[in-house]
PDB file of N, CA and C in Angstrom:
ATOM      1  N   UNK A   1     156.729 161.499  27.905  1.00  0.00           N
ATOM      2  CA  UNK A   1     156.775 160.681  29.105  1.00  0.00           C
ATOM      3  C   UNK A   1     155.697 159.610  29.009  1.00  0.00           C
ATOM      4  N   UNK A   2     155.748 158.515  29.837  1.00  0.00           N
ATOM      5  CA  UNK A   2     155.039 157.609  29.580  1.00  0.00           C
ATOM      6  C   UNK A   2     154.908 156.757  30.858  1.00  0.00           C
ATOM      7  N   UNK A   3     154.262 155.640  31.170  1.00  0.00           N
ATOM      8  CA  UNK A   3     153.612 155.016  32.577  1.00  0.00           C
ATOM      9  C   UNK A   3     155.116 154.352  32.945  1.00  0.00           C
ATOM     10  N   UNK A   4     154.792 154.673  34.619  1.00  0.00           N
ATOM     11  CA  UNK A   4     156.155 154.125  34.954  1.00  0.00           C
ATOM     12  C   UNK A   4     157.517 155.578  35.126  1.00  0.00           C
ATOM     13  N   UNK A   5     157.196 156.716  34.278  1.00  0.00           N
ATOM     14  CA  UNK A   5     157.988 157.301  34.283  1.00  0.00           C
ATOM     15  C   UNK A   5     158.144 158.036  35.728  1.00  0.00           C
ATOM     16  N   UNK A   6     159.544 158.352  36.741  1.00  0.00           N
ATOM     17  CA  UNK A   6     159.573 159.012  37.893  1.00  0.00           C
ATOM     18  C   UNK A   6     159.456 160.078  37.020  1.00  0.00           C
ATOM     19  N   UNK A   7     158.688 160.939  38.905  1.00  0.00           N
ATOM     20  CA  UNK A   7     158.313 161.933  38.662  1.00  0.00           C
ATOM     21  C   UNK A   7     159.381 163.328  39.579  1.00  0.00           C
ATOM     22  N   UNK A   8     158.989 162.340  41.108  1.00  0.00           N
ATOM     23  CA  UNK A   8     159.551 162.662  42.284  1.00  0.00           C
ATOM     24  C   UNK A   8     160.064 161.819  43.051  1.00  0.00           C
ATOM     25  N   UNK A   9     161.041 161.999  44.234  1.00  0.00           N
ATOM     26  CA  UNK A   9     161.340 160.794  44.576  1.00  0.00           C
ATOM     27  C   UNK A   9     161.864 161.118  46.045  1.00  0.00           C
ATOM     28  N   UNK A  10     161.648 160.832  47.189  1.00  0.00           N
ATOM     29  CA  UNK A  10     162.169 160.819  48.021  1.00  0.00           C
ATOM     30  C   UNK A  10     162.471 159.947  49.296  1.00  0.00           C
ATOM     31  N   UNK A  11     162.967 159.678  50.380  1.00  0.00           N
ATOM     32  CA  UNK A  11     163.247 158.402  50.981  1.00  0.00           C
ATOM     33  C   UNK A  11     162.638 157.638  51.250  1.00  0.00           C
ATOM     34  N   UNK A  12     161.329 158.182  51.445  1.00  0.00           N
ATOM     35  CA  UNK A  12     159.993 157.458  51.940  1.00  0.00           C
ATOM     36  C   UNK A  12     158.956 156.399  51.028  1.00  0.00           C
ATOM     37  N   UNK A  13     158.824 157.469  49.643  1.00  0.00           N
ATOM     38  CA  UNK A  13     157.866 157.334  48.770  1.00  0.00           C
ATOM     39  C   UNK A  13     158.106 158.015  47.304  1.00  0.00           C
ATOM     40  N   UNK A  14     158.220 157.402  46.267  1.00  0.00           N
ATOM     41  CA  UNK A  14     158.483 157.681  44.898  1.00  0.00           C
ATOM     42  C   UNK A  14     156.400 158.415  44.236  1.00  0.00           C
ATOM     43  N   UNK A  15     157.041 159.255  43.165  1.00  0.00           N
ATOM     44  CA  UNK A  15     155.827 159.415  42.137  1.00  0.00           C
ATOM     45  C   UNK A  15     156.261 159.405  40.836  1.00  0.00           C
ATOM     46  N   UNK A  16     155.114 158.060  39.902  1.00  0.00           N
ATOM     47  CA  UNK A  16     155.355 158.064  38.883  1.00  0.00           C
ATOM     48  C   UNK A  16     154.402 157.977  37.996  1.00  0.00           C
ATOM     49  N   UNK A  17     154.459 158.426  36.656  1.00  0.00           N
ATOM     50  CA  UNK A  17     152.727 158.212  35.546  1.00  0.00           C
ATOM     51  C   UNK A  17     152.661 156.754  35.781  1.00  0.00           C
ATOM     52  N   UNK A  18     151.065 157.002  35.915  1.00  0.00           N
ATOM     53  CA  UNK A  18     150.406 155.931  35.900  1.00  0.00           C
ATOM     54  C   UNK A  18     150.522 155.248  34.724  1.00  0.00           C
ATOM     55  N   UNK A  19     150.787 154.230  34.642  1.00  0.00           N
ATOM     56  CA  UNK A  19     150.667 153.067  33.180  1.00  0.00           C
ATOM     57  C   UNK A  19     149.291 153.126  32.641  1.00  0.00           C
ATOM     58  N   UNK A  20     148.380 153.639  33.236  1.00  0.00           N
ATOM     59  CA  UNK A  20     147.150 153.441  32.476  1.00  0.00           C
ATOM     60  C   UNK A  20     146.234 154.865  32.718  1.00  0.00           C
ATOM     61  N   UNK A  21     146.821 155.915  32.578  1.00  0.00           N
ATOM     62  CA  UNK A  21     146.049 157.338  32.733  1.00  0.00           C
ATOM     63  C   UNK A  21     144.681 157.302  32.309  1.00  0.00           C
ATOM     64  N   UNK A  22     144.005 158.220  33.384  1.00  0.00           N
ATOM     65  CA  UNK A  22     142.400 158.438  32.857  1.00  0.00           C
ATOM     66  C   UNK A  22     142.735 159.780  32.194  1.00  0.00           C
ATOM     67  N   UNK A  23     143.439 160.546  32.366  1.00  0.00           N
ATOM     68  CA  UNK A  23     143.877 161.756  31.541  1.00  0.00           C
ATOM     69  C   UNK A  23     145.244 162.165  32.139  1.00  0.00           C
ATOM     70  N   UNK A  24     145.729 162.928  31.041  1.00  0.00           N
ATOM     71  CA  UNK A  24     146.899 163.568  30.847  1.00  0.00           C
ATOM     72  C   UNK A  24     147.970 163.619  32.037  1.00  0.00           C
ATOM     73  N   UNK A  25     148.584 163.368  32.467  1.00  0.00           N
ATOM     74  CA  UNK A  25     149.391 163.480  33.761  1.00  0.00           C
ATOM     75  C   UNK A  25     148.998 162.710  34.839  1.00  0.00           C
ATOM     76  N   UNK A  26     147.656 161.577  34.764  1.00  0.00           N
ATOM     77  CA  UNK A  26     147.549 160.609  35.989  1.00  0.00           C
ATOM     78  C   UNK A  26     148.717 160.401  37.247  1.00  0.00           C
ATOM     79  N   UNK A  27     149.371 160.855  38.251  1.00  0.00           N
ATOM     80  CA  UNK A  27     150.055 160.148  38.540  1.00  0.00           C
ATOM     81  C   UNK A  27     149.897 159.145  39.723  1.00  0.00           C
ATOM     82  N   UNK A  28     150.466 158.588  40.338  1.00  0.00           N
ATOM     83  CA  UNK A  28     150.369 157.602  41.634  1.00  0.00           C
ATOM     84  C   UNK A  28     151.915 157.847  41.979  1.00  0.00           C
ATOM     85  N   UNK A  29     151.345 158.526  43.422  1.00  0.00           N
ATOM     86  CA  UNK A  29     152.805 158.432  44.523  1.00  0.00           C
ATOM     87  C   UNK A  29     152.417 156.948  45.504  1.00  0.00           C
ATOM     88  N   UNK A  30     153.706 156.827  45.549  1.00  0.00           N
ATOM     89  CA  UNK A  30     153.564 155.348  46.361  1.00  0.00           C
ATOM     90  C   UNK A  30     154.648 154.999  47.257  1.00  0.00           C
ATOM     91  N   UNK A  31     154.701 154.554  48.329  1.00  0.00           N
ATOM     92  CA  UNK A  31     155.765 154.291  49.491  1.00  0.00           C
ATOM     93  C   UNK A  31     156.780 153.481  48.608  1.00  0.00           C
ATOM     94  N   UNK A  32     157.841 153.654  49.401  1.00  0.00           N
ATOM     95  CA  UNK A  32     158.933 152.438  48.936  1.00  0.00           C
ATOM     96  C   UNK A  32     158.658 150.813  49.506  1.00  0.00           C
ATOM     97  N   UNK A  33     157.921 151.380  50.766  1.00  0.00           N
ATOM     98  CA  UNK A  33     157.796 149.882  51.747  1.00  0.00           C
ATOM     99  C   UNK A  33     156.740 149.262  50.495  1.00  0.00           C
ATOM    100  N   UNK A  34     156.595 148.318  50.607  1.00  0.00           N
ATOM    101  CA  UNK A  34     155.928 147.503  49.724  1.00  0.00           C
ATOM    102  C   UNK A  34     154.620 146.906  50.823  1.00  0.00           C
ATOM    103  N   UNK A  35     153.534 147.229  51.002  1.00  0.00           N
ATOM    104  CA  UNK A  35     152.091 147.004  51.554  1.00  0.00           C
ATOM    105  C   UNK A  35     151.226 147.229  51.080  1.00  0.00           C
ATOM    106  N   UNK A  36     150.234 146.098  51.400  1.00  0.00           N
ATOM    107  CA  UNK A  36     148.712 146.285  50.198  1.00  0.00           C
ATOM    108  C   UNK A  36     148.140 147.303  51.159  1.00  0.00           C
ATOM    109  N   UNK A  37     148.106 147.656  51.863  1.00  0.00           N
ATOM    110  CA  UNK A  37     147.360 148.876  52.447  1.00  0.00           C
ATOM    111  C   UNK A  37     147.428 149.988  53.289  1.00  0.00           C
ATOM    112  N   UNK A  38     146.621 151.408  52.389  1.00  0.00           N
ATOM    113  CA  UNK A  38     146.706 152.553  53.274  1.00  0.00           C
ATOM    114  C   UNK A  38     146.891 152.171  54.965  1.00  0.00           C
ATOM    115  N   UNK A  39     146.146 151.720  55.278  1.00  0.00           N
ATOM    116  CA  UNK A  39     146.256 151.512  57.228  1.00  0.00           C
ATOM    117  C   UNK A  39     147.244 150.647  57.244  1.00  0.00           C
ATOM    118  N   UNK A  40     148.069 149.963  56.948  1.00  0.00           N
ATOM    119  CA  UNK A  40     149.077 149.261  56.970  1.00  0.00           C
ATOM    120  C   UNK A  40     150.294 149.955  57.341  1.00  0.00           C
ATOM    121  N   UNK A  41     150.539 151.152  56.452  1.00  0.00           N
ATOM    122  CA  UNK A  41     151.477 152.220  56.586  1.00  0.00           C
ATOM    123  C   UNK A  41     151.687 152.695  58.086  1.00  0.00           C
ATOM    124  N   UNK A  42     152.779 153.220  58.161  1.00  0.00           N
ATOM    125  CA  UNK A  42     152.992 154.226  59.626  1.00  0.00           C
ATOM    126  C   UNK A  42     152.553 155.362  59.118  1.00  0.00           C
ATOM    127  N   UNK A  43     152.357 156.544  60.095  1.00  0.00           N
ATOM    128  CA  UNK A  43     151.966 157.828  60.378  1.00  0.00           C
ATOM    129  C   UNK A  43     153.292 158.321  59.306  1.00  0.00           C
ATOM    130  N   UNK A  44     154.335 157.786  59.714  1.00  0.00           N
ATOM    131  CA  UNK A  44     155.344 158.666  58.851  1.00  0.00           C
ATOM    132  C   UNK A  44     155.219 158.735  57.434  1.00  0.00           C
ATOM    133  N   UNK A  45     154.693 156.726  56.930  1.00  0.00           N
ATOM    134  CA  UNK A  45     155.164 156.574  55.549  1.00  0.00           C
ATOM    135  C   UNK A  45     153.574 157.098  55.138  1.00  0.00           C
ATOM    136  N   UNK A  46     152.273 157.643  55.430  1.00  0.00           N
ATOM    137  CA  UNK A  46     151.239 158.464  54.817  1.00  0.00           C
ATOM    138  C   UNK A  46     151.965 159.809  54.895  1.00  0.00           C
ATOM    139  N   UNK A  47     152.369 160.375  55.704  1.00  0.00           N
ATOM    140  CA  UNK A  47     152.836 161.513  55.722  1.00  0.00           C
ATOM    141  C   UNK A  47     153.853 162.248  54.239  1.00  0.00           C
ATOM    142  N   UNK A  48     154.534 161.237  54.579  1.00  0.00           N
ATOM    143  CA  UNK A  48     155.243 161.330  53.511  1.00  0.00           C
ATOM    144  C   UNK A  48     155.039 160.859  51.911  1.00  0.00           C
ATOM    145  N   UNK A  49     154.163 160.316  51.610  1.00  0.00           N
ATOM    146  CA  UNK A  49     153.280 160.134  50.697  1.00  0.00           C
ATOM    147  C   UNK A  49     152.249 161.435  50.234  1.00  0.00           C
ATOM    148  N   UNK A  50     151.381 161.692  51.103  1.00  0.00           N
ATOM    149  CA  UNK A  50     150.572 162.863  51.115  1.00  0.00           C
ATOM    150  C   UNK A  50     151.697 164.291  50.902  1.00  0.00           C
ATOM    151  N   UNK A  51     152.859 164.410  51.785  1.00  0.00           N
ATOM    152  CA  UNK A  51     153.795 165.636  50.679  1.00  0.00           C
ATOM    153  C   UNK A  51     154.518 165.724  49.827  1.00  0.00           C
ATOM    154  N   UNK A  52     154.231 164.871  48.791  1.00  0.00           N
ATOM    155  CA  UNK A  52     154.618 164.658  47.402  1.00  0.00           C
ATOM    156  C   UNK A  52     153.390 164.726  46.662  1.00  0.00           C
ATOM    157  N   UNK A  53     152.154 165.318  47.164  1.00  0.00           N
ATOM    158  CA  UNK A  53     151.313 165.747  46.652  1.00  0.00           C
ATOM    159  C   UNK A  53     151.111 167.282  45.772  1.00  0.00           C
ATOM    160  N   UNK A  54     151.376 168.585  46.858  1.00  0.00           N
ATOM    161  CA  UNK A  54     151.971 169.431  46.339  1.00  0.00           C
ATOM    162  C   UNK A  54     152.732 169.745  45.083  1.00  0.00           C
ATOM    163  N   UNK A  55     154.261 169.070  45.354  1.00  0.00           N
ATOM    164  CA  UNK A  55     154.938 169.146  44.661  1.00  0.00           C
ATOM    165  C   UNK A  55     154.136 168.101  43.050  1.00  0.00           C
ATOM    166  N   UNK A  56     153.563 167.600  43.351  1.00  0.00           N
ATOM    167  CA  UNK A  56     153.023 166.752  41.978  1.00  0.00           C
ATOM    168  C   UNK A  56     152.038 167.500  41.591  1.00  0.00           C
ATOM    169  N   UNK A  57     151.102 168.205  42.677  1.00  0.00           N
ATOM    170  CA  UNK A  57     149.935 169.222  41.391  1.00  0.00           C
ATOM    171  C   UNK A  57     151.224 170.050  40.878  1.00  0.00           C
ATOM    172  N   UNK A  58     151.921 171.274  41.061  1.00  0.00           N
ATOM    173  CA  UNK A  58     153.024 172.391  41.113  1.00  0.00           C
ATOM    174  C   UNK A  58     153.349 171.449  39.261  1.00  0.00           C
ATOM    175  N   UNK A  59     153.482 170.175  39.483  1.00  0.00           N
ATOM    176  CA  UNK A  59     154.216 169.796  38.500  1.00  0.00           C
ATOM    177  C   UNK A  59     153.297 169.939  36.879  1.00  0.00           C
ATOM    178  N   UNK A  60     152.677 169.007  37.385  1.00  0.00           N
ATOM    179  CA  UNK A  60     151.266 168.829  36.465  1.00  0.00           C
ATOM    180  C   UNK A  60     150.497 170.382  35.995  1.00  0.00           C
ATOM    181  N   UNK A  61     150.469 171.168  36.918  1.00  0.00           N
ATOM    182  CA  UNK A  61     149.992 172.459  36.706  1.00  0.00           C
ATOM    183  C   UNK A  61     150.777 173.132  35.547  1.00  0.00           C
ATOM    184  N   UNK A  62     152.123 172.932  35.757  1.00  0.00           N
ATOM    185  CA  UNK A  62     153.143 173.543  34.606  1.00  0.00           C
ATOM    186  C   UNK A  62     153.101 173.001  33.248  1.00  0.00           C
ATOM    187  N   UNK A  63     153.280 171.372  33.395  1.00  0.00           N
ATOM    188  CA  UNK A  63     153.268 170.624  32.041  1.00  0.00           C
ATOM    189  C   UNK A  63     151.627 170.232  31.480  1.00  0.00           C
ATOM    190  N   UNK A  64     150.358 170.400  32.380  1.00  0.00           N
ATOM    191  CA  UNK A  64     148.731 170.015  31.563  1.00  0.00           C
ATOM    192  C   UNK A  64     148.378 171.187  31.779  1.00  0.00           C
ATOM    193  N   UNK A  65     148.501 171.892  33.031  1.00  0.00           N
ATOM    194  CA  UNK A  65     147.623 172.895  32.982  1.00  0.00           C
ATOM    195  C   UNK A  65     145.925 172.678  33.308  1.00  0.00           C
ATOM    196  N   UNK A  66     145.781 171.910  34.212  1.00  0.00           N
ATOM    197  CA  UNK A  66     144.286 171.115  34.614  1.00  0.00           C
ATOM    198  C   UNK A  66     143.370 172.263  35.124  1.00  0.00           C
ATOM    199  N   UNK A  67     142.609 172.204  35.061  1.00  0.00           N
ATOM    200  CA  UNK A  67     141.369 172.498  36.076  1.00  0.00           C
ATOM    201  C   UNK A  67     141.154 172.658  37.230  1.00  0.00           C
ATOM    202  N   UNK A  68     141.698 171.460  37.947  1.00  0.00           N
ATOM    203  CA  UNK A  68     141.393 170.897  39.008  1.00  0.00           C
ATOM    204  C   UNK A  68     142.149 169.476  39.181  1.00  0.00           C
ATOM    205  N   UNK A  69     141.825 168.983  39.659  1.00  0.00           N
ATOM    206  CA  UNK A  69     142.449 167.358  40.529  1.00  0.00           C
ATOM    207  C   UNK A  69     141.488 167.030  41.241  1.00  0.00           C
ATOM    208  N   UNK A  70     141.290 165.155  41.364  1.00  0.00           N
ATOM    209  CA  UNK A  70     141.205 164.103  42.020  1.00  0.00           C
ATOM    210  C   UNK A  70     142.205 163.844  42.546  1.00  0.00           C
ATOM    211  N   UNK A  71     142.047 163.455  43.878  1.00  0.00           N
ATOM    212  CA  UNK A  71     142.814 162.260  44.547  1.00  0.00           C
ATOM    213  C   UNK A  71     142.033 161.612  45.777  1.00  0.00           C
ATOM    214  N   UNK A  72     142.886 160.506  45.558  1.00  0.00           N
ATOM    215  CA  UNK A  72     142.261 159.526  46.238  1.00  0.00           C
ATOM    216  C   UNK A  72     142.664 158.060  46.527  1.00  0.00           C
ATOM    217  N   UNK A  73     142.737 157.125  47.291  1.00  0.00           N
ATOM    218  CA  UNK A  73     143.504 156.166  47.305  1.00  0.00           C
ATOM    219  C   UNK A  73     142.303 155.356  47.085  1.00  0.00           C
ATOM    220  N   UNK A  74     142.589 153.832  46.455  1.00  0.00           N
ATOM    221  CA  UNK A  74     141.280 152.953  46.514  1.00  0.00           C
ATOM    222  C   UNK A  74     142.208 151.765  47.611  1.00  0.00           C
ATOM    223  N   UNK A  75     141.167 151.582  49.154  1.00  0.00           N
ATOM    224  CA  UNK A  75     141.469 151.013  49.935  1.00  0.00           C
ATOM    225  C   UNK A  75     140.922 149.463  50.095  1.00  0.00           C
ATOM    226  N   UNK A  76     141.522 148.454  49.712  1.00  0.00           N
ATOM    227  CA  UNK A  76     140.839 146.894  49.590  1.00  0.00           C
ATOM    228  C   UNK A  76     140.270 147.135  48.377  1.00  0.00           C
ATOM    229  N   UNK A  77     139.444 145.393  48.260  1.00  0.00           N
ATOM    230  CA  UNK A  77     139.039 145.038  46.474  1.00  0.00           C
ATOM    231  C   UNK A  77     137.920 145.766  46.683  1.00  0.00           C
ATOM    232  N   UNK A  78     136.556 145.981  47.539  1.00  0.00           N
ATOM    233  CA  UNK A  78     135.408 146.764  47.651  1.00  0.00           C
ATOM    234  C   UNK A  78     135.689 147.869  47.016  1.00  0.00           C
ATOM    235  N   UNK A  79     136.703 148.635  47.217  1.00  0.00           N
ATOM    236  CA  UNK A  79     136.760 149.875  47.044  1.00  0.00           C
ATOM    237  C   UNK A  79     137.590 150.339  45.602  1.00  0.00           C
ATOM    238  N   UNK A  80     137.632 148.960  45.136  1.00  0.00           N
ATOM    239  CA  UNK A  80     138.359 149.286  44.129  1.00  0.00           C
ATOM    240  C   UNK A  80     139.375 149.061  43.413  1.00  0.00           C
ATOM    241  N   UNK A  81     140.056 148.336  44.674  1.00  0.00           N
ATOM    242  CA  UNK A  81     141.895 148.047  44.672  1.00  0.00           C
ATOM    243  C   UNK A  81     142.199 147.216  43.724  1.00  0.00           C
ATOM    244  N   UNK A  82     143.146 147.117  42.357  1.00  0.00           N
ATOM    245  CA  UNK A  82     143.458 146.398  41.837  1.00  0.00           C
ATOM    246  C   UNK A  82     144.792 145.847  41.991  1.00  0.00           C
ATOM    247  N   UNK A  83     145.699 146.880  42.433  1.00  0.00           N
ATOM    248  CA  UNK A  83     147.436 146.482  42.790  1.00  0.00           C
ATOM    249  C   UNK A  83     147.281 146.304  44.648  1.00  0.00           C
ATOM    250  N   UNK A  84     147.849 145.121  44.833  1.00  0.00           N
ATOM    251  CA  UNK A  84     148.252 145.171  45.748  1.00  0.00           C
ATOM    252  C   UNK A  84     149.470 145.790  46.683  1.00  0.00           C
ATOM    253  N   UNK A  85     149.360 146.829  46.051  1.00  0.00           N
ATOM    254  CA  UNK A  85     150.398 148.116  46.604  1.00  0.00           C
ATOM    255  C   UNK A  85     150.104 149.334  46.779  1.00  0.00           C
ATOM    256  N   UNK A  86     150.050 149.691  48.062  1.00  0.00           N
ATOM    257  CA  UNK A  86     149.079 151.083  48.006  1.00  0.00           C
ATOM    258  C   UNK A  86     150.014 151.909  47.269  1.00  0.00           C
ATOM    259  N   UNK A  87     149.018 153.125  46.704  1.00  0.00           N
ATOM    260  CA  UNK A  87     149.386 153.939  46.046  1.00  0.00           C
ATOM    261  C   UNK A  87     147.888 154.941  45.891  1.00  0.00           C
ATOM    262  N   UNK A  88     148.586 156.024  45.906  1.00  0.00           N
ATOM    263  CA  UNK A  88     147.589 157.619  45.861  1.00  0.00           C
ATOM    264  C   UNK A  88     147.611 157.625  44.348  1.00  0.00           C
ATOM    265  N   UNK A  89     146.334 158.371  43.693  1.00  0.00           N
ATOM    266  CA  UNK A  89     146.076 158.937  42.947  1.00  0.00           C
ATOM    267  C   UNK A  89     146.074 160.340  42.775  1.00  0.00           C
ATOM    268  N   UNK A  90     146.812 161.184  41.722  1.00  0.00           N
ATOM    269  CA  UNK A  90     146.670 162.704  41.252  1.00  0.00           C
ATOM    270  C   UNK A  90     146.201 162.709  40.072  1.00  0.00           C
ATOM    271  N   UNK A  91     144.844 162.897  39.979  1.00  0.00           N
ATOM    272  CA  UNK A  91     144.495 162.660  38.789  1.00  0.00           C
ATOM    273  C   UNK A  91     144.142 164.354  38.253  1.00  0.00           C
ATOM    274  N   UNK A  92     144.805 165.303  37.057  1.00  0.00           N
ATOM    275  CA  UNK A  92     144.482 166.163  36.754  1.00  0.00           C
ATOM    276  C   UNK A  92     142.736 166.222  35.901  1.00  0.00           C
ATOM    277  N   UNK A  93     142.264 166.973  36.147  1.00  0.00           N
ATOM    278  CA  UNK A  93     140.855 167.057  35.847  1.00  0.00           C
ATOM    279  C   UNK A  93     141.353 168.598  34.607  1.00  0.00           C
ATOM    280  N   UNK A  94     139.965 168.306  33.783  1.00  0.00           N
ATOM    281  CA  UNK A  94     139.778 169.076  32.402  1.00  0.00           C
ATOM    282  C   UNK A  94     138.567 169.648  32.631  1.00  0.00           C
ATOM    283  N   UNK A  95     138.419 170.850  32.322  1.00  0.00           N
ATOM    284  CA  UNK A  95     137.322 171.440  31.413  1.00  0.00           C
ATOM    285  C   UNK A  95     136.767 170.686  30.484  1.00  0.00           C
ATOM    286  N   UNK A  96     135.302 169.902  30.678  1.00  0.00           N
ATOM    287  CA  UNK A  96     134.906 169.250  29.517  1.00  0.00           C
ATOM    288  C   UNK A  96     135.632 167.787  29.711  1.00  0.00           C
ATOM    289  N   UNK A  97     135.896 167.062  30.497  1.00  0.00           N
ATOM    290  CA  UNK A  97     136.465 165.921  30.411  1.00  0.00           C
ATOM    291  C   UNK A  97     135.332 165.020  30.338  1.00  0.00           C
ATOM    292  N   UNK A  98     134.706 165.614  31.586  1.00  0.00           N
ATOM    293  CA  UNK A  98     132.992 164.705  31.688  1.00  0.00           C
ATOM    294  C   UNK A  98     132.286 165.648  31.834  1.00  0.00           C
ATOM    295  N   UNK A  99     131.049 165.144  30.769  1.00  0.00           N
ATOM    296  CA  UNK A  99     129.588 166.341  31.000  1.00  0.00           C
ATOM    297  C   UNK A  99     129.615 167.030  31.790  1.00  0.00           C
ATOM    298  N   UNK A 100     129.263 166.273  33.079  1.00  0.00           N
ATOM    299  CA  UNK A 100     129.253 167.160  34.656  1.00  0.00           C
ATOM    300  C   UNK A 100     130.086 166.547  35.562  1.00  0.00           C
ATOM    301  N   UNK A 101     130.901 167.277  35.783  1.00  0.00           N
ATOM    302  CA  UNK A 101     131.663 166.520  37.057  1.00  0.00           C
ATOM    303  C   UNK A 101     131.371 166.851  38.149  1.00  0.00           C
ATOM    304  N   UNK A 102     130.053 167.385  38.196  1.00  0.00           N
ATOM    305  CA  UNK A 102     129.695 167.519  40.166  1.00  0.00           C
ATOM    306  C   UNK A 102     129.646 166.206  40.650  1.00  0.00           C
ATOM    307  N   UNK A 103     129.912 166.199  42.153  1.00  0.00           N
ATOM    308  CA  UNK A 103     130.302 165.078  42.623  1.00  0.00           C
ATOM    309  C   UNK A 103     131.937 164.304  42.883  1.00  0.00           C
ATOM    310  N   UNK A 104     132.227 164.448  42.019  1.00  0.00           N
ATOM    311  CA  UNK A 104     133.568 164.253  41.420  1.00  0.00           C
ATOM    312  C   UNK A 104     133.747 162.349  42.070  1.00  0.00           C
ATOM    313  N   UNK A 105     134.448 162.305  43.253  1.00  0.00           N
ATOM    314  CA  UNK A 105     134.625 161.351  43.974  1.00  0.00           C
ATOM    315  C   UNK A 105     133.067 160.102  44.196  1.00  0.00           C
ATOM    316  N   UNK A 106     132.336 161.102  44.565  1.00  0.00           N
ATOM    317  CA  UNK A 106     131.196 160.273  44.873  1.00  0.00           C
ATOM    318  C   UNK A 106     130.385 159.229  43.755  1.00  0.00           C
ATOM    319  N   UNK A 107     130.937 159.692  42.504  1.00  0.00           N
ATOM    320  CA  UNK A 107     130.628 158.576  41.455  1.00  0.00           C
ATOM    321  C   UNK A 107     130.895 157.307  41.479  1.00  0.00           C
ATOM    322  N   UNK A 108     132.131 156.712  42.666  1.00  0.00           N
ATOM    323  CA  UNK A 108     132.495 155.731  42.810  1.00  0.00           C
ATOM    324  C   UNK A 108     131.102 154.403  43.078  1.00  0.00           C
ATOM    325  N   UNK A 109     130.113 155.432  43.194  1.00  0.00           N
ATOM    326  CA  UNK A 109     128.828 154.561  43.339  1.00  0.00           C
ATOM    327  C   UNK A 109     128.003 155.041  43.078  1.00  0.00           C
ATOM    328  N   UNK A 110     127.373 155.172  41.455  1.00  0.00           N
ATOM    329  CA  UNK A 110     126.811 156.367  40.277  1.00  0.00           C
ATOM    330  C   UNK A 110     125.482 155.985  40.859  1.00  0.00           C
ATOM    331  N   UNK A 111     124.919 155.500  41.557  1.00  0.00           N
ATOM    332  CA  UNK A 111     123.127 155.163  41.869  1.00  0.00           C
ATOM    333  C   UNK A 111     123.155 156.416  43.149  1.00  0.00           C
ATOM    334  N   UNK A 112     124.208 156.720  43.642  1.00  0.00           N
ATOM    335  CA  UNK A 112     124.128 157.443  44.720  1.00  0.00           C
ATOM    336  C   UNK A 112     124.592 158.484  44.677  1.00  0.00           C
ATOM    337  N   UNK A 113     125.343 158.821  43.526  1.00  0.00           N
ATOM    338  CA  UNK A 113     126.205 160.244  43.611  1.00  0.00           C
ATOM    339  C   UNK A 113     125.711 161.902  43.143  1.00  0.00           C
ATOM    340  N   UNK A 114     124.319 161.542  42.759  1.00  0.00           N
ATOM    341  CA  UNK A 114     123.503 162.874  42.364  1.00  0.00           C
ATOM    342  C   UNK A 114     122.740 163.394  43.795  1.00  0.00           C
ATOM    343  N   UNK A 115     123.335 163.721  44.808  1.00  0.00           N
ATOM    344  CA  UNK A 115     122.632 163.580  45.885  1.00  0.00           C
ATOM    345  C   UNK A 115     121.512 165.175  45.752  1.00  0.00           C
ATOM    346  N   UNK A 116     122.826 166.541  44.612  1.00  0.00           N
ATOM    347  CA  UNK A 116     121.764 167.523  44.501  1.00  0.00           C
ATOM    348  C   UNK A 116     120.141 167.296  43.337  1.00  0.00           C
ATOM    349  N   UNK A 117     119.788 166.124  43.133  1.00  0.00           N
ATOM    350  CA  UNK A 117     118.699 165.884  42.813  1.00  0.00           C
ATOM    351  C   UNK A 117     117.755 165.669  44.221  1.00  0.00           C
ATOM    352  N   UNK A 118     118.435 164.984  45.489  1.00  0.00           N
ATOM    353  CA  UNK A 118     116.931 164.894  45.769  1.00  0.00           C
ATOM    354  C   UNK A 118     116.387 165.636  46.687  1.00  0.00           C
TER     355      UNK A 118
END
């Protein structure tokens, strides 16, 4: 399989590999409506985004076999956003992927994310 490939799919919101994985099974579920942003969405179309989550670890669990998972949406350019189309992240996590992954999320701003140092 490869980026772009469906994963899941239902009326609301499709999931497919990411074109550019940080590891093994990256995926991004994403609405059908086409909007640059999480708050943009209705209550329904997050809803329905967020339960194609499940079913995408269930998936990933069978075919990588991870650790653990990230997710997370990057909301505007501050935060990250490069497509102007929202879309969630399932990112499967490894044993050994990174030195230490305490923190996990909070690296998004590495001057601040060792908070059990101080």
């Amino acid at each position: 399989m490869s980026g772009g490939d469906l994963l899941a799919a239902g009326p609301v919101a499709v999931a497919i590999l990411d074109g550019f994985p940080v590891n093994p099974g990256h995926t991004l579920i994403i609405p059908r409506r086409h909007v640059p942003g999480w708050f943009e969405l209705s209550d329904d179309e997050q809803a329905a985004v967020w339960r194609l989550v499940p079913e995408i670890a269930r998936l990933l669990e069978e075919r990588h076999h991870p650790a653990g998972f990230n997710i997370g949406i990057n909301c505007g350019r501050a935060a990250g956003q490069t497509v102007d189309h929202v879309h969630l992240h399932v990112i499967p996590r490894f044993t050994g992927d990174v030195d230490d992954p305490r923190g996990g999320v909070r690296w998004v701003i590495p001057a601040r994310a060792r908070y059990w140092d101080s």
